[in-house]
N, C-alpha and C. Protein backbone atom coordinates (compact mmCIF):
# COMPACT_ATOMS: atom_id res chain seq x y z
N UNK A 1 0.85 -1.18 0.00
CA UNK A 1 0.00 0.00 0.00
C UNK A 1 0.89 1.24 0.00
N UNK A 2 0.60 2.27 -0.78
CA UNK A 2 1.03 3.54 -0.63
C UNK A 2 0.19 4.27 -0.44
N UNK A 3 0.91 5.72 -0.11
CA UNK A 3 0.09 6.56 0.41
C UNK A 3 0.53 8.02 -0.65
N UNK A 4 -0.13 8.34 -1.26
CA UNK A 4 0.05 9.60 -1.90
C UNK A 4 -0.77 11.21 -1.15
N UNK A 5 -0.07 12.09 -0.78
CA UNK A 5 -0.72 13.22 -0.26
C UNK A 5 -0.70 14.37 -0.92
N UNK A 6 -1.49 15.15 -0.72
CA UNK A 6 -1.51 16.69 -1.41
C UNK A 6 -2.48 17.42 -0.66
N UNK A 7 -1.91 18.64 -0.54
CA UNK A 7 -2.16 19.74 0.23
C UNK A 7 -2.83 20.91 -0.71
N UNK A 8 -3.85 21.69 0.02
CA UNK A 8 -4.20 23.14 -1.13
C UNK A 8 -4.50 23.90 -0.22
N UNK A 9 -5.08 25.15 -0.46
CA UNK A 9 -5.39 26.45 0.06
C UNK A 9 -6.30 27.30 -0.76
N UNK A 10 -7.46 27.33 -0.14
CA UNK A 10 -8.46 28.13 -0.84
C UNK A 10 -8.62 29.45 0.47
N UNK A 11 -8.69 30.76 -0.47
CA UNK A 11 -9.02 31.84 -0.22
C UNK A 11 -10.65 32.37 -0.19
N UNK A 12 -10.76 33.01 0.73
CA UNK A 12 -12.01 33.01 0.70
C UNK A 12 -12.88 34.11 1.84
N UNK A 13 -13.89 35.07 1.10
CA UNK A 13 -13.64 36.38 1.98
C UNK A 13 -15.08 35.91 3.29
N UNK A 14 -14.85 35.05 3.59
CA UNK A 14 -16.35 34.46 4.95
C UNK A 14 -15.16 34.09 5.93
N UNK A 15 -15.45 35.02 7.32
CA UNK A 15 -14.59 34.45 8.40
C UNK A 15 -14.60 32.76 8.53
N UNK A 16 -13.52 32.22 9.64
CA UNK A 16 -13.85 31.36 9.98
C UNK A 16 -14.54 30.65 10.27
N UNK A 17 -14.81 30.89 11.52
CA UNK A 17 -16.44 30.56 12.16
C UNK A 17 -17.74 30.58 11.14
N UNK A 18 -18.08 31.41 10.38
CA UNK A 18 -18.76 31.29 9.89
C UNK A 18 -18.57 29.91 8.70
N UNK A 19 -17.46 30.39 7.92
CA UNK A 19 -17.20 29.03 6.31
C UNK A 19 -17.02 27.76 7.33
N UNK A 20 -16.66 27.67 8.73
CA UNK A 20 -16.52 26.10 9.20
C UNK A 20 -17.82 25.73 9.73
N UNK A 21 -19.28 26.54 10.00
CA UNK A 21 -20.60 26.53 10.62
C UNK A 21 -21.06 25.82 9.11
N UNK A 22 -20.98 26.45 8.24
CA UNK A 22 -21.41 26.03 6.57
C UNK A 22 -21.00 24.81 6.46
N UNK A 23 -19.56 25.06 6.17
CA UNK A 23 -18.91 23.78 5.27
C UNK A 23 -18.98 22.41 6.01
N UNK A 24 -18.52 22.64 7.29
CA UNK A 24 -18.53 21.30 8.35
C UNK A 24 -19.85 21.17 8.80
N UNK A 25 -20.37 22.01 9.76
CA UNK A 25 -21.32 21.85 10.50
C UNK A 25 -22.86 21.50 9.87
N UNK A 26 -22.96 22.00 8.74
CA UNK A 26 -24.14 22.14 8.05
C UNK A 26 -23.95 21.85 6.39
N UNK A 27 -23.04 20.97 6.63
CA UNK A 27 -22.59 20.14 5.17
C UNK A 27 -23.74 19.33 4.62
N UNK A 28 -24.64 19.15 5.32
CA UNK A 28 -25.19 17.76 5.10
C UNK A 28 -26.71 18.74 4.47
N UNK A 29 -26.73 19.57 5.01
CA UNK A 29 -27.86 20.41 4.59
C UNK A 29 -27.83 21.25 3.58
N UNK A 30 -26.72 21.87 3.40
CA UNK A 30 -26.39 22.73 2.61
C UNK A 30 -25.62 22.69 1.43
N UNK A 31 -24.89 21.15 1.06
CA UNK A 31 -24.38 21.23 -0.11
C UNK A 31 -25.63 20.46 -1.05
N UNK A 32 -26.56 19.82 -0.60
CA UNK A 32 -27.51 19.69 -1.55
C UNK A 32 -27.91 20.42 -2.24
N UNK A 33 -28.18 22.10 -1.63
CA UNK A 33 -28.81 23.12 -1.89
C UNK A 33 -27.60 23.81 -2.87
N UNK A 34 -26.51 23.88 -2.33
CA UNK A 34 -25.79 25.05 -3.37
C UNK A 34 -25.18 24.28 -4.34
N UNK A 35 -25.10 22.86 -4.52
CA UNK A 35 -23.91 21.96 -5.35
C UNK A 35 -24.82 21.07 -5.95
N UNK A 36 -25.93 20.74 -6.13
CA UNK A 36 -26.95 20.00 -6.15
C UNK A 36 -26.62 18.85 -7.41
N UNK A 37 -26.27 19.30 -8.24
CA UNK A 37 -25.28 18.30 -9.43
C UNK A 37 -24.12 17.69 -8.83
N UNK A 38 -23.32 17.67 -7.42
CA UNK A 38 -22.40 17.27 -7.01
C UNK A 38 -22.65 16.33 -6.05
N UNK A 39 -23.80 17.16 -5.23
CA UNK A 39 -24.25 16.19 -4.09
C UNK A 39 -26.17 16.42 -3.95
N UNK A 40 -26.42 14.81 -4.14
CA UNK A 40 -27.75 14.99 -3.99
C UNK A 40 -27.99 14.64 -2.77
N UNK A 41 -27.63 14.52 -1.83
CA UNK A 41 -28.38 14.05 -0.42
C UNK A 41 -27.06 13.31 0.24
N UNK A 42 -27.24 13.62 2.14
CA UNK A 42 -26.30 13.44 3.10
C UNK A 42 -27.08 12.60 3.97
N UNK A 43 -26.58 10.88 4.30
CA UNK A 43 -27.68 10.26 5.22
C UNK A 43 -26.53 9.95 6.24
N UNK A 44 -27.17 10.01 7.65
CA UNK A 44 -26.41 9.75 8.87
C UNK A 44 -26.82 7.96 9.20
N UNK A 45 -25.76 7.34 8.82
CA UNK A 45 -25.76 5.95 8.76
C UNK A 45 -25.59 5.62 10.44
N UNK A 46 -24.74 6.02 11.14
CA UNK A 46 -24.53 5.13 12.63
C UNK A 46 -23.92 6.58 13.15
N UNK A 47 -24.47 6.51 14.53
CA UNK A 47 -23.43 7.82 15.30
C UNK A 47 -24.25 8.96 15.42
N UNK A 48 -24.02 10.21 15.95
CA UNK A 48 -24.58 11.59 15.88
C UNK A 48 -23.88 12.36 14.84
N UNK A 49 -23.22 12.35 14.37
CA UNK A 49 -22.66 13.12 13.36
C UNK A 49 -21.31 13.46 13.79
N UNK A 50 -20.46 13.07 15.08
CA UNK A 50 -19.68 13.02 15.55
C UNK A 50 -18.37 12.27 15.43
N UNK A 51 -17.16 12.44 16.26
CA UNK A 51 -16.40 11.54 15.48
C UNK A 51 -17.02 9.85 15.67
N UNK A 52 -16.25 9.14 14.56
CA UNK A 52 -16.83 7.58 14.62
C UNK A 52 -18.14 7.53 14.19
N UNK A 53 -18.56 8.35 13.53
CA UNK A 53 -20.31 8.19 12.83
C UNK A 53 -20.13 8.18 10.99
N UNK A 54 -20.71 7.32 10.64
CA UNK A 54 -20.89 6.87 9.09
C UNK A 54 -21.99 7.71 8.73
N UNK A 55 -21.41 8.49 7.60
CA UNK A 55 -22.58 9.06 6.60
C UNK A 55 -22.49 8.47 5.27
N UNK A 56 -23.64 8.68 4.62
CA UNK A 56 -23.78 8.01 3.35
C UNK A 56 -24.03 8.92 2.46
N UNK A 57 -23.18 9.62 0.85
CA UNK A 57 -23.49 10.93 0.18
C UNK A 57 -23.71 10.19 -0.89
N UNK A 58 -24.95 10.72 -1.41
CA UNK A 58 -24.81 10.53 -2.69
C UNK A 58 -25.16 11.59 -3.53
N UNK A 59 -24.41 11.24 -4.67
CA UNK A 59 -23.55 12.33 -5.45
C UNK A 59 -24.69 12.65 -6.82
N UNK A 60 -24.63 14.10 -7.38
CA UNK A 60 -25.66 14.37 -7.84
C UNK A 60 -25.32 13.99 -9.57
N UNK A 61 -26.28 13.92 -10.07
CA UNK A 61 -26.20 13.56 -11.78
C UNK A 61 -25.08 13.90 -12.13
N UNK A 62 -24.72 15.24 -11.94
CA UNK A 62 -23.22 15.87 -12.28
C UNK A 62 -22.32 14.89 -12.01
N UNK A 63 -22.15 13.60 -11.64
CA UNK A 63 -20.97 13.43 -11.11
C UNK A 63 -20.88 11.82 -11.64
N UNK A 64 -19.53 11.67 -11.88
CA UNK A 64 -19.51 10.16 -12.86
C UNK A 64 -19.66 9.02 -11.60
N UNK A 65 -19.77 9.77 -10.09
CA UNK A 65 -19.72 8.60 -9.20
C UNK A 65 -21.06 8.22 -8.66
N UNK A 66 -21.59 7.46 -7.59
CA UNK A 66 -22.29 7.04 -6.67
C UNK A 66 -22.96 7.46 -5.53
N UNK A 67 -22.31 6.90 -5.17
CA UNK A 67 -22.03 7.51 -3.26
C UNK A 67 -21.00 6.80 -2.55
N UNK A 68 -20.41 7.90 -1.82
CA UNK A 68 -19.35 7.30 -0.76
C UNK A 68 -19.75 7.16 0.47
N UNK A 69 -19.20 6.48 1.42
CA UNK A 69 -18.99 6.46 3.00
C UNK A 69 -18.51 6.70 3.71
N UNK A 70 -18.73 8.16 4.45
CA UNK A 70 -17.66 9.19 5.39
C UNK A 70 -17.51 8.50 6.94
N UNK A 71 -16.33 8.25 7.04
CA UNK A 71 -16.18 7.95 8.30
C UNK A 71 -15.64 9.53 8.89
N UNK A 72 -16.36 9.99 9.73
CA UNK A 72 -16.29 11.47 10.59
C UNK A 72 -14.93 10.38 11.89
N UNK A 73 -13.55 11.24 11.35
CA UNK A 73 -12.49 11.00 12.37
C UNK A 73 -12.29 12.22 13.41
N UNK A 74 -12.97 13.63 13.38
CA UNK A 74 -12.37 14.21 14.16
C UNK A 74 -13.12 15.70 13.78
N UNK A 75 -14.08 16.37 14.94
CA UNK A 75 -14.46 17.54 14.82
C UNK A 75 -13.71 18.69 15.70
N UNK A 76 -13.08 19.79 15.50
CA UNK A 76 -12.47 20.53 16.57
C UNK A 76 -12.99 22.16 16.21
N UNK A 77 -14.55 22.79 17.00
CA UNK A 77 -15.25 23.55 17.23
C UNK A 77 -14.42 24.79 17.38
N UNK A 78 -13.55 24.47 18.23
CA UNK A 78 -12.61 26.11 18.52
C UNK A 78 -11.67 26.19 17.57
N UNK A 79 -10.90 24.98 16.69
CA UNK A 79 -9.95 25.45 16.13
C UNK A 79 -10.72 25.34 14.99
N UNK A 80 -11.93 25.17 14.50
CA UNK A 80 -12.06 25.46 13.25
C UNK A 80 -11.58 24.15 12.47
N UNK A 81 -11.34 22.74 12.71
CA UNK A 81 -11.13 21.78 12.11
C UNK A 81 -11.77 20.59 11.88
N UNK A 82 -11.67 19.80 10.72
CA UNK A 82 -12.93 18.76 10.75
C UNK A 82 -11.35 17.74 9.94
N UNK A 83 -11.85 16.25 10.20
CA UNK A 83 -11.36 15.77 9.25
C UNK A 83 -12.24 14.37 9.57
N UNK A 84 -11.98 13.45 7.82
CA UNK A 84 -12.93 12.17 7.74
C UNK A 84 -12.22 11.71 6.91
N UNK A 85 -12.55 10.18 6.84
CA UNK A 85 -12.43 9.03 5.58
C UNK A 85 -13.15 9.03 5.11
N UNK A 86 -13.02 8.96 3.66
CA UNK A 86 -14.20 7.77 2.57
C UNK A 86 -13.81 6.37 2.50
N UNK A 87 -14.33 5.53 2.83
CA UNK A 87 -13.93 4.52 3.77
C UNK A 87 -14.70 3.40 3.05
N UNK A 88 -15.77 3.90 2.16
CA UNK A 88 -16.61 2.91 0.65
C UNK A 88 -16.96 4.09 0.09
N UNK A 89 -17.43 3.27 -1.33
CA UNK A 89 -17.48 3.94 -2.36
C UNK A 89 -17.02 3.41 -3.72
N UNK A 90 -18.26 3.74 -4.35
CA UNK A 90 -17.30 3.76 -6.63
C UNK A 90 -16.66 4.44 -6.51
N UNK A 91 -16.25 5.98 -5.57
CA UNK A 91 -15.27 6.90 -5.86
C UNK A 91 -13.91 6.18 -5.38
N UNK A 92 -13.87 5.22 -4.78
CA UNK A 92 -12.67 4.99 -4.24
C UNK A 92 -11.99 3.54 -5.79
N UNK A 93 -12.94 3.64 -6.56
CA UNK A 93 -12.49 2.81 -7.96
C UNK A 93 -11.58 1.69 -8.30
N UNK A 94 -12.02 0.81 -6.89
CA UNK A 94 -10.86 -0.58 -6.87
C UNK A 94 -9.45 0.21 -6.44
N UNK A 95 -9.07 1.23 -6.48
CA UNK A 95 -7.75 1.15 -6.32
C UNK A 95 -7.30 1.81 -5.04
N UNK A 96 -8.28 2.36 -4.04
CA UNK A 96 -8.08 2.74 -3.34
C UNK A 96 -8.36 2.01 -2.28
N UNK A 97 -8.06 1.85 -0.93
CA UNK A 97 -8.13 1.51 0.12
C UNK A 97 -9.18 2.30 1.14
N UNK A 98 -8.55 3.54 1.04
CA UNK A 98 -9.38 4.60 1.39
C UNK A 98 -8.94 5.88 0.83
N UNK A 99 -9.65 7.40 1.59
CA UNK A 99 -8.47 8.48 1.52
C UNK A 99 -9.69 9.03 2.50
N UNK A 100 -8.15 9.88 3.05
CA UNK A 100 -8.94 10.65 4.45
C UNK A 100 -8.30 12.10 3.88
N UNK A 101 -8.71 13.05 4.49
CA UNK A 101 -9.09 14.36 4.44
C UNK A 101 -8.95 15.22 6.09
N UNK A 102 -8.54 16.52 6.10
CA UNK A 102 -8.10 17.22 6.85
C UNK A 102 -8.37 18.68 6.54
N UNK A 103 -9.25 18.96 6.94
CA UNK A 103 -9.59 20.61 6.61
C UNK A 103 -9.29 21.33 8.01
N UNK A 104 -9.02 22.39 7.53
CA UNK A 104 -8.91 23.87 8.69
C UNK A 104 -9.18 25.19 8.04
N UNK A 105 -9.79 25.92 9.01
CA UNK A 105 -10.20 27.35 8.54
C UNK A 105 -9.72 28.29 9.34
N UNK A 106 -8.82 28.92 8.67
CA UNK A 106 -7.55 29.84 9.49
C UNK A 106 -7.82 31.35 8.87
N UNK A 107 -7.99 32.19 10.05
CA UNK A 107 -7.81 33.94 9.97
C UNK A 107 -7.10 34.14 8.80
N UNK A 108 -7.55 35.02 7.87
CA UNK A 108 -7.05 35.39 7.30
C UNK A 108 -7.07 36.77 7.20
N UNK A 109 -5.37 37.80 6.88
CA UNK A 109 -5.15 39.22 7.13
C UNK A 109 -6.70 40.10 6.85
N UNK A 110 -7.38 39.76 5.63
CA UNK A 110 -8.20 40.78 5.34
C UNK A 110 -9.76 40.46 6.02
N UNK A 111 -9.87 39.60 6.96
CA UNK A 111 -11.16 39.52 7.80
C UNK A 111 -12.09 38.25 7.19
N UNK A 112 -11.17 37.45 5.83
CA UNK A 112 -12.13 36.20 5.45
C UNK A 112 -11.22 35.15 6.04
N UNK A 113 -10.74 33.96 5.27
CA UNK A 113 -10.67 32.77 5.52
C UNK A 113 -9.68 31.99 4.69
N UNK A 114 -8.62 31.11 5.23
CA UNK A 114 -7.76 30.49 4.11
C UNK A 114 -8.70 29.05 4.55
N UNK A 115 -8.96 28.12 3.41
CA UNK A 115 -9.35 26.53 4.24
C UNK A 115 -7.90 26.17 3.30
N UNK A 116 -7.29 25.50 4.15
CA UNK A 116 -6.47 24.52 4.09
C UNK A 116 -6.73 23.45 4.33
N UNK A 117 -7.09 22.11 3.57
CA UNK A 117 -6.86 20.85 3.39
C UNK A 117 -5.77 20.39 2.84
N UNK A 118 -5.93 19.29 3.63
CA UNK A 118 -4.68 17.89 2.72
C UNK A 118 -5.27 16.41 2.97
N UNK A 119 -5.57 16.09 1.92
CA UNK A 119 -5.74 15.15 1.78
C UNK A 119 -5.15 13.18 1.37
N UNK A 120 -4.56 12.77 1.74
CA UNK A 120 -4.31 11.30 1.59
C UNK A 120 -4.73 9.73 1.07
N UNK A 121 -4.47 9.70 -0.46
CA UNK A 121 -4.79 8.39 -1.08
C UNK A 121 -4.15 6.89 -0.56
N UNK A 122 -4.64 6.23 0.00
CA UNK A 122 -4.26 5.07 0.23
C UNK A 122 -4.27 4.06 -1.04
N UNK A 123 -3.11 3.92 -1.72
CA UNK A 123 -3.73 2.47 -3.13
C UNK A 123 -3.56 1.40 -2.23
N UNK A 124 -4.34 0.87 -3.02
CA UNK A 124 -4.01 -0.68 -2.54
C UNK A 124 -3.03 -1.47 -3.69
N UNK A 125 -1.94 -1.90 -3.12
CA UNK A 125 -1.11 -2.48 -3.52
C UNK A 125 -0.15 -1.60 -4.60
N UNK A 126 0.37 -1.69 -5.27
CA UNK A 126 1.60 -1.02 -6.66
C UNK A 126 0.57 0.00 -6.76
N UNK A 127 -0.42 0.35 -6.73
CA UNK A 127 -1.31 1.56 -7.69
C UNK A 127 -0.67 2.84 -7.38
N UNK A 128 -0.14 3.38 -8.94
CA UNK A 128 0.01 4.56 -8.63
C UNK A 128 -1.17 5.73 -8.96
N UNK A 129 -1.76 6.94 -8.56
CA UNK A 129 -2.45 7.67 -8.73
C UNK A 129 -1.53 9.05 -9.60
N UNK A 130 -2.67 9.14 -10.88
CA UNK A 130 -1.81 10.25 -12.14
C UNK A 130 -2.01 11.44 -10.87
N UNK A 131 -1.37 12.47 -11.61
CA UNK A 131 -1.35 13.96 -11.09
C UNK A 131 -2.52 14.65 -11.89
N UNK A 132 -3.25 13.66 -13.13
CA UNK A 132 -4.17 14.04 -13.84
C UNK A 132 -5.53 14.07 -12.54
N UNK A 133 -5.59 12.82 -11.80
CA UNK A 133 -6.93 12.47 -11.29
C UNK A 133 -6.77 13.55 -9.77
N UNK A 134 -5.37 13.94 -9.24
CA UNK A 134 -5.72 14.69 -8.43
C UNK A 134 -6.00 16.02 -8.50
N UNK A 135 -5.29 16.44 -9.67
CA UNK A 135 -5.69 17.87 -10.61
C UNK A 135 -8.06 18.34 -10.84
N UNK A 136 -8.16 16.75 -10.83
CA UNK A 136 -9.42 16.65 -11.05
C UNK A 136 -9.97 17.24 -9.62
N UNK A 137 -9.78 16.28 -8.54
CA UNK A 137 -9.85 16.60 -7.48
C UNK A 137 -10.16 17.61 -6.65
N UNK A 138 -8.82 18.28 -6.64
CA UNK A 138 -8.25 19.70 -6.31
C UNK A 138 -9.49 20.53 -7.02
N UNK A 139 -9.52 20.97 -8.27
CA UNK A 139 -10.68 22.05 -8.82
C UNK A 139 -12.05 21.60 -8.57
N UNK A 140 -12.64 19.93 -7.93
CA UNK A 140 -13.87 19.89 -7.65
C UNK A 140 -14.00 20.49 -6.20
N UNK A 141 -12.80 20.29 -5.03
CA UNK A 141 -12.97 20.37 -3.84
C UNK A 141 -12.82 22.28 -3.87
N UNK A 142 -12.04 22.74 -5.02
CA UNK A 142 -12.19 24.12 -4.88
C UNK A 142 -13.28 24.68 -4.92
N UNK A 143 -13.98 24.24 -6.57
CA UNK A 143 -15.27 24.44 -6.55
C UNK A 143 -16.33 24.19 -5.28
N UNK A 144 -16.30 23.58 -4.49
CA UNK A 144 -17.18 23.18 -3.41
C UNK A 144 -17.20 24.46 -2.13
N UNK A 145 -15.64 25.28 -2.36
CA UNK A 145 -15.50 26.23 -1.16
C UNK A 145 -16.11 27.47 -2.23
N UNK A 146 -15.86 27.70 -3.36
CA UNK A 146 -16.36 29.05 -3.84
C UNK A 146 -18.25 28.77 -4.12
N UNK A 147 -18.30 27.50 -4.28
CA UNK A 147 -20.12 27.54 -4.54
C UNK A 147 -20.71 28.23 -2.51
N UNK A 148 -20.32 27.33 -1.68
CA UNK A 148 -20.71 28.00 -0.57
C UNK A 148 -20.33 29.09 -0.22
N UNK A 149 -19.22 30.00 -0.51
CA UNK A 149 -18.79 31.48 -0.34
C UNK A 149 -20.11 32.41 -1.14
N UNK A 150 -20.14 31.87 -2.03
CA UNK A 150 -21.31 32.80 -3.21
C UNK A 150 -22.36 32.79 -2.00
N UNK A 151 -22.96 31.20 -1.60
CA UNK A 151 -24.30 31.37 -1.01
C UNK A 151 -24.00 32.17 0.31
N UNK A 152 -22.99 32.28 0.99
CA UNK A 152 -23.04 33.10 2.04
C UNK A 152 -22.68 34.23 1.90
N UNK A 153 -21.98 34.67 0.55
CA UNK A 153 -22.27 36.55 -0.30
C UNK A 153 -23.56 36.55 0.05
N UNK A 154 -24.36 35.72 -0.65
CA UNK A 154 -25.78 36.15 -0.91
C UNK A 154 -26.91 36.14 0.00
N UNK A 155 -26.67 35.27 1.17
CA UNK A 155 -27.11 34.90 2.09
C UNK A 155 -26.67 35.55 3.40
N UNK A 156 -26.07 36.76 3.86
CA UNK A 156 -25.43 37.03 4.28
C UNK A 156 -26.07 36.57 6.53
N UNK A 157 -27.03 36.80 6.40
CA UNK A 157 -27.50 36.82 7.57
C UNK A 157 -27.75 35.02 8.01
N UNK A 158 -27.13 34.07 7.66
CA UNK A 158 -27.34 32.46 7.43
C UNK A 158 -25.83 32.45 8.70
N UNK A 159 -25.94 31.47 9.45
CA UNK A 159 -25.01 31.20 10.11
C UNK A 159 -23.99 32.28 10.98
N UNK A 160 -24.70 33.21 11.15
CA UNK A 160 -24.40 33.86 12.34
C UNK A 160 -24.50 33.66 13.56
């Protein structure tokens, strides 16, 4: 098994608190609504939504996949951090084992928000992963922070 990682940084003018109330806290509600071709629906399989709780996403027409299975490893309220596995799934395409994920939402100078993730492919066995499929990746998970920035431009009084 290997492990391939990559790191990004999205900019983004919604404080902390607020883009981690959205993105983490109210993921399950709210990316149906703003991503709806990406994600059609968030089901809470075992757990409160806490760490060690299985959710089940499935993914909207837009998307060549299924649904995956989030294993929730770790919520941290004050620092603004979430991280999980997809742990099943067609997205994980025979070659993966798993991949877990690590987000944070850090002050940024002008009063919005950097999210920093990094994320981790597990193959199973020799598989190597192109720089093509994480390139893919990278601009869907970007896309996912600028579709909820728009709705909270527009929405401004939501998660206060």
């Amino acid at each position: 098994m290997g492990v391939v990682t990559y790191e990004m940084e999205v900019a983004t003018s919604i404080p902390p608190a607020k883009m981690f109330k959205a993105f983490v806290l109210d993921a399950d509600n709210l990316f149906p609504k703003v991503v709806p071709q990406a994600i059609k629906s968030t089901e809470l399989l075992e757990g409160d939504g806490g760490p060690g709780s299985i959710k089940k996403i499935t993914f909207g027409e837009g998307s060549q996949f299924k649904y995956v299975k989030h294993k929730v490893e770790g919520i941290d309220r004050e620092n603004f951090s979430y991280s999980y596995s997809v742990i099943e799934g067609d997205a994980l395409m025979n070659t993966l084992e798993k991949i877990s994920y690590e987000t944070k939402f850090e002050a940024a100078p002008d009063g919005g928000s950097i999210c920093k993730s990094t994320s981790k492919y597990y193959t199973i066995g020799d598989i190597e992963i192109k720089e093509e499929q994480i390139k893919v990746g990278k601009e869907r998970a970007s896309g996912m922070y600028k579709a909820v920035e728009a709705y909270l431009l527009a929405n401004p009084d939501v998660y206060n």
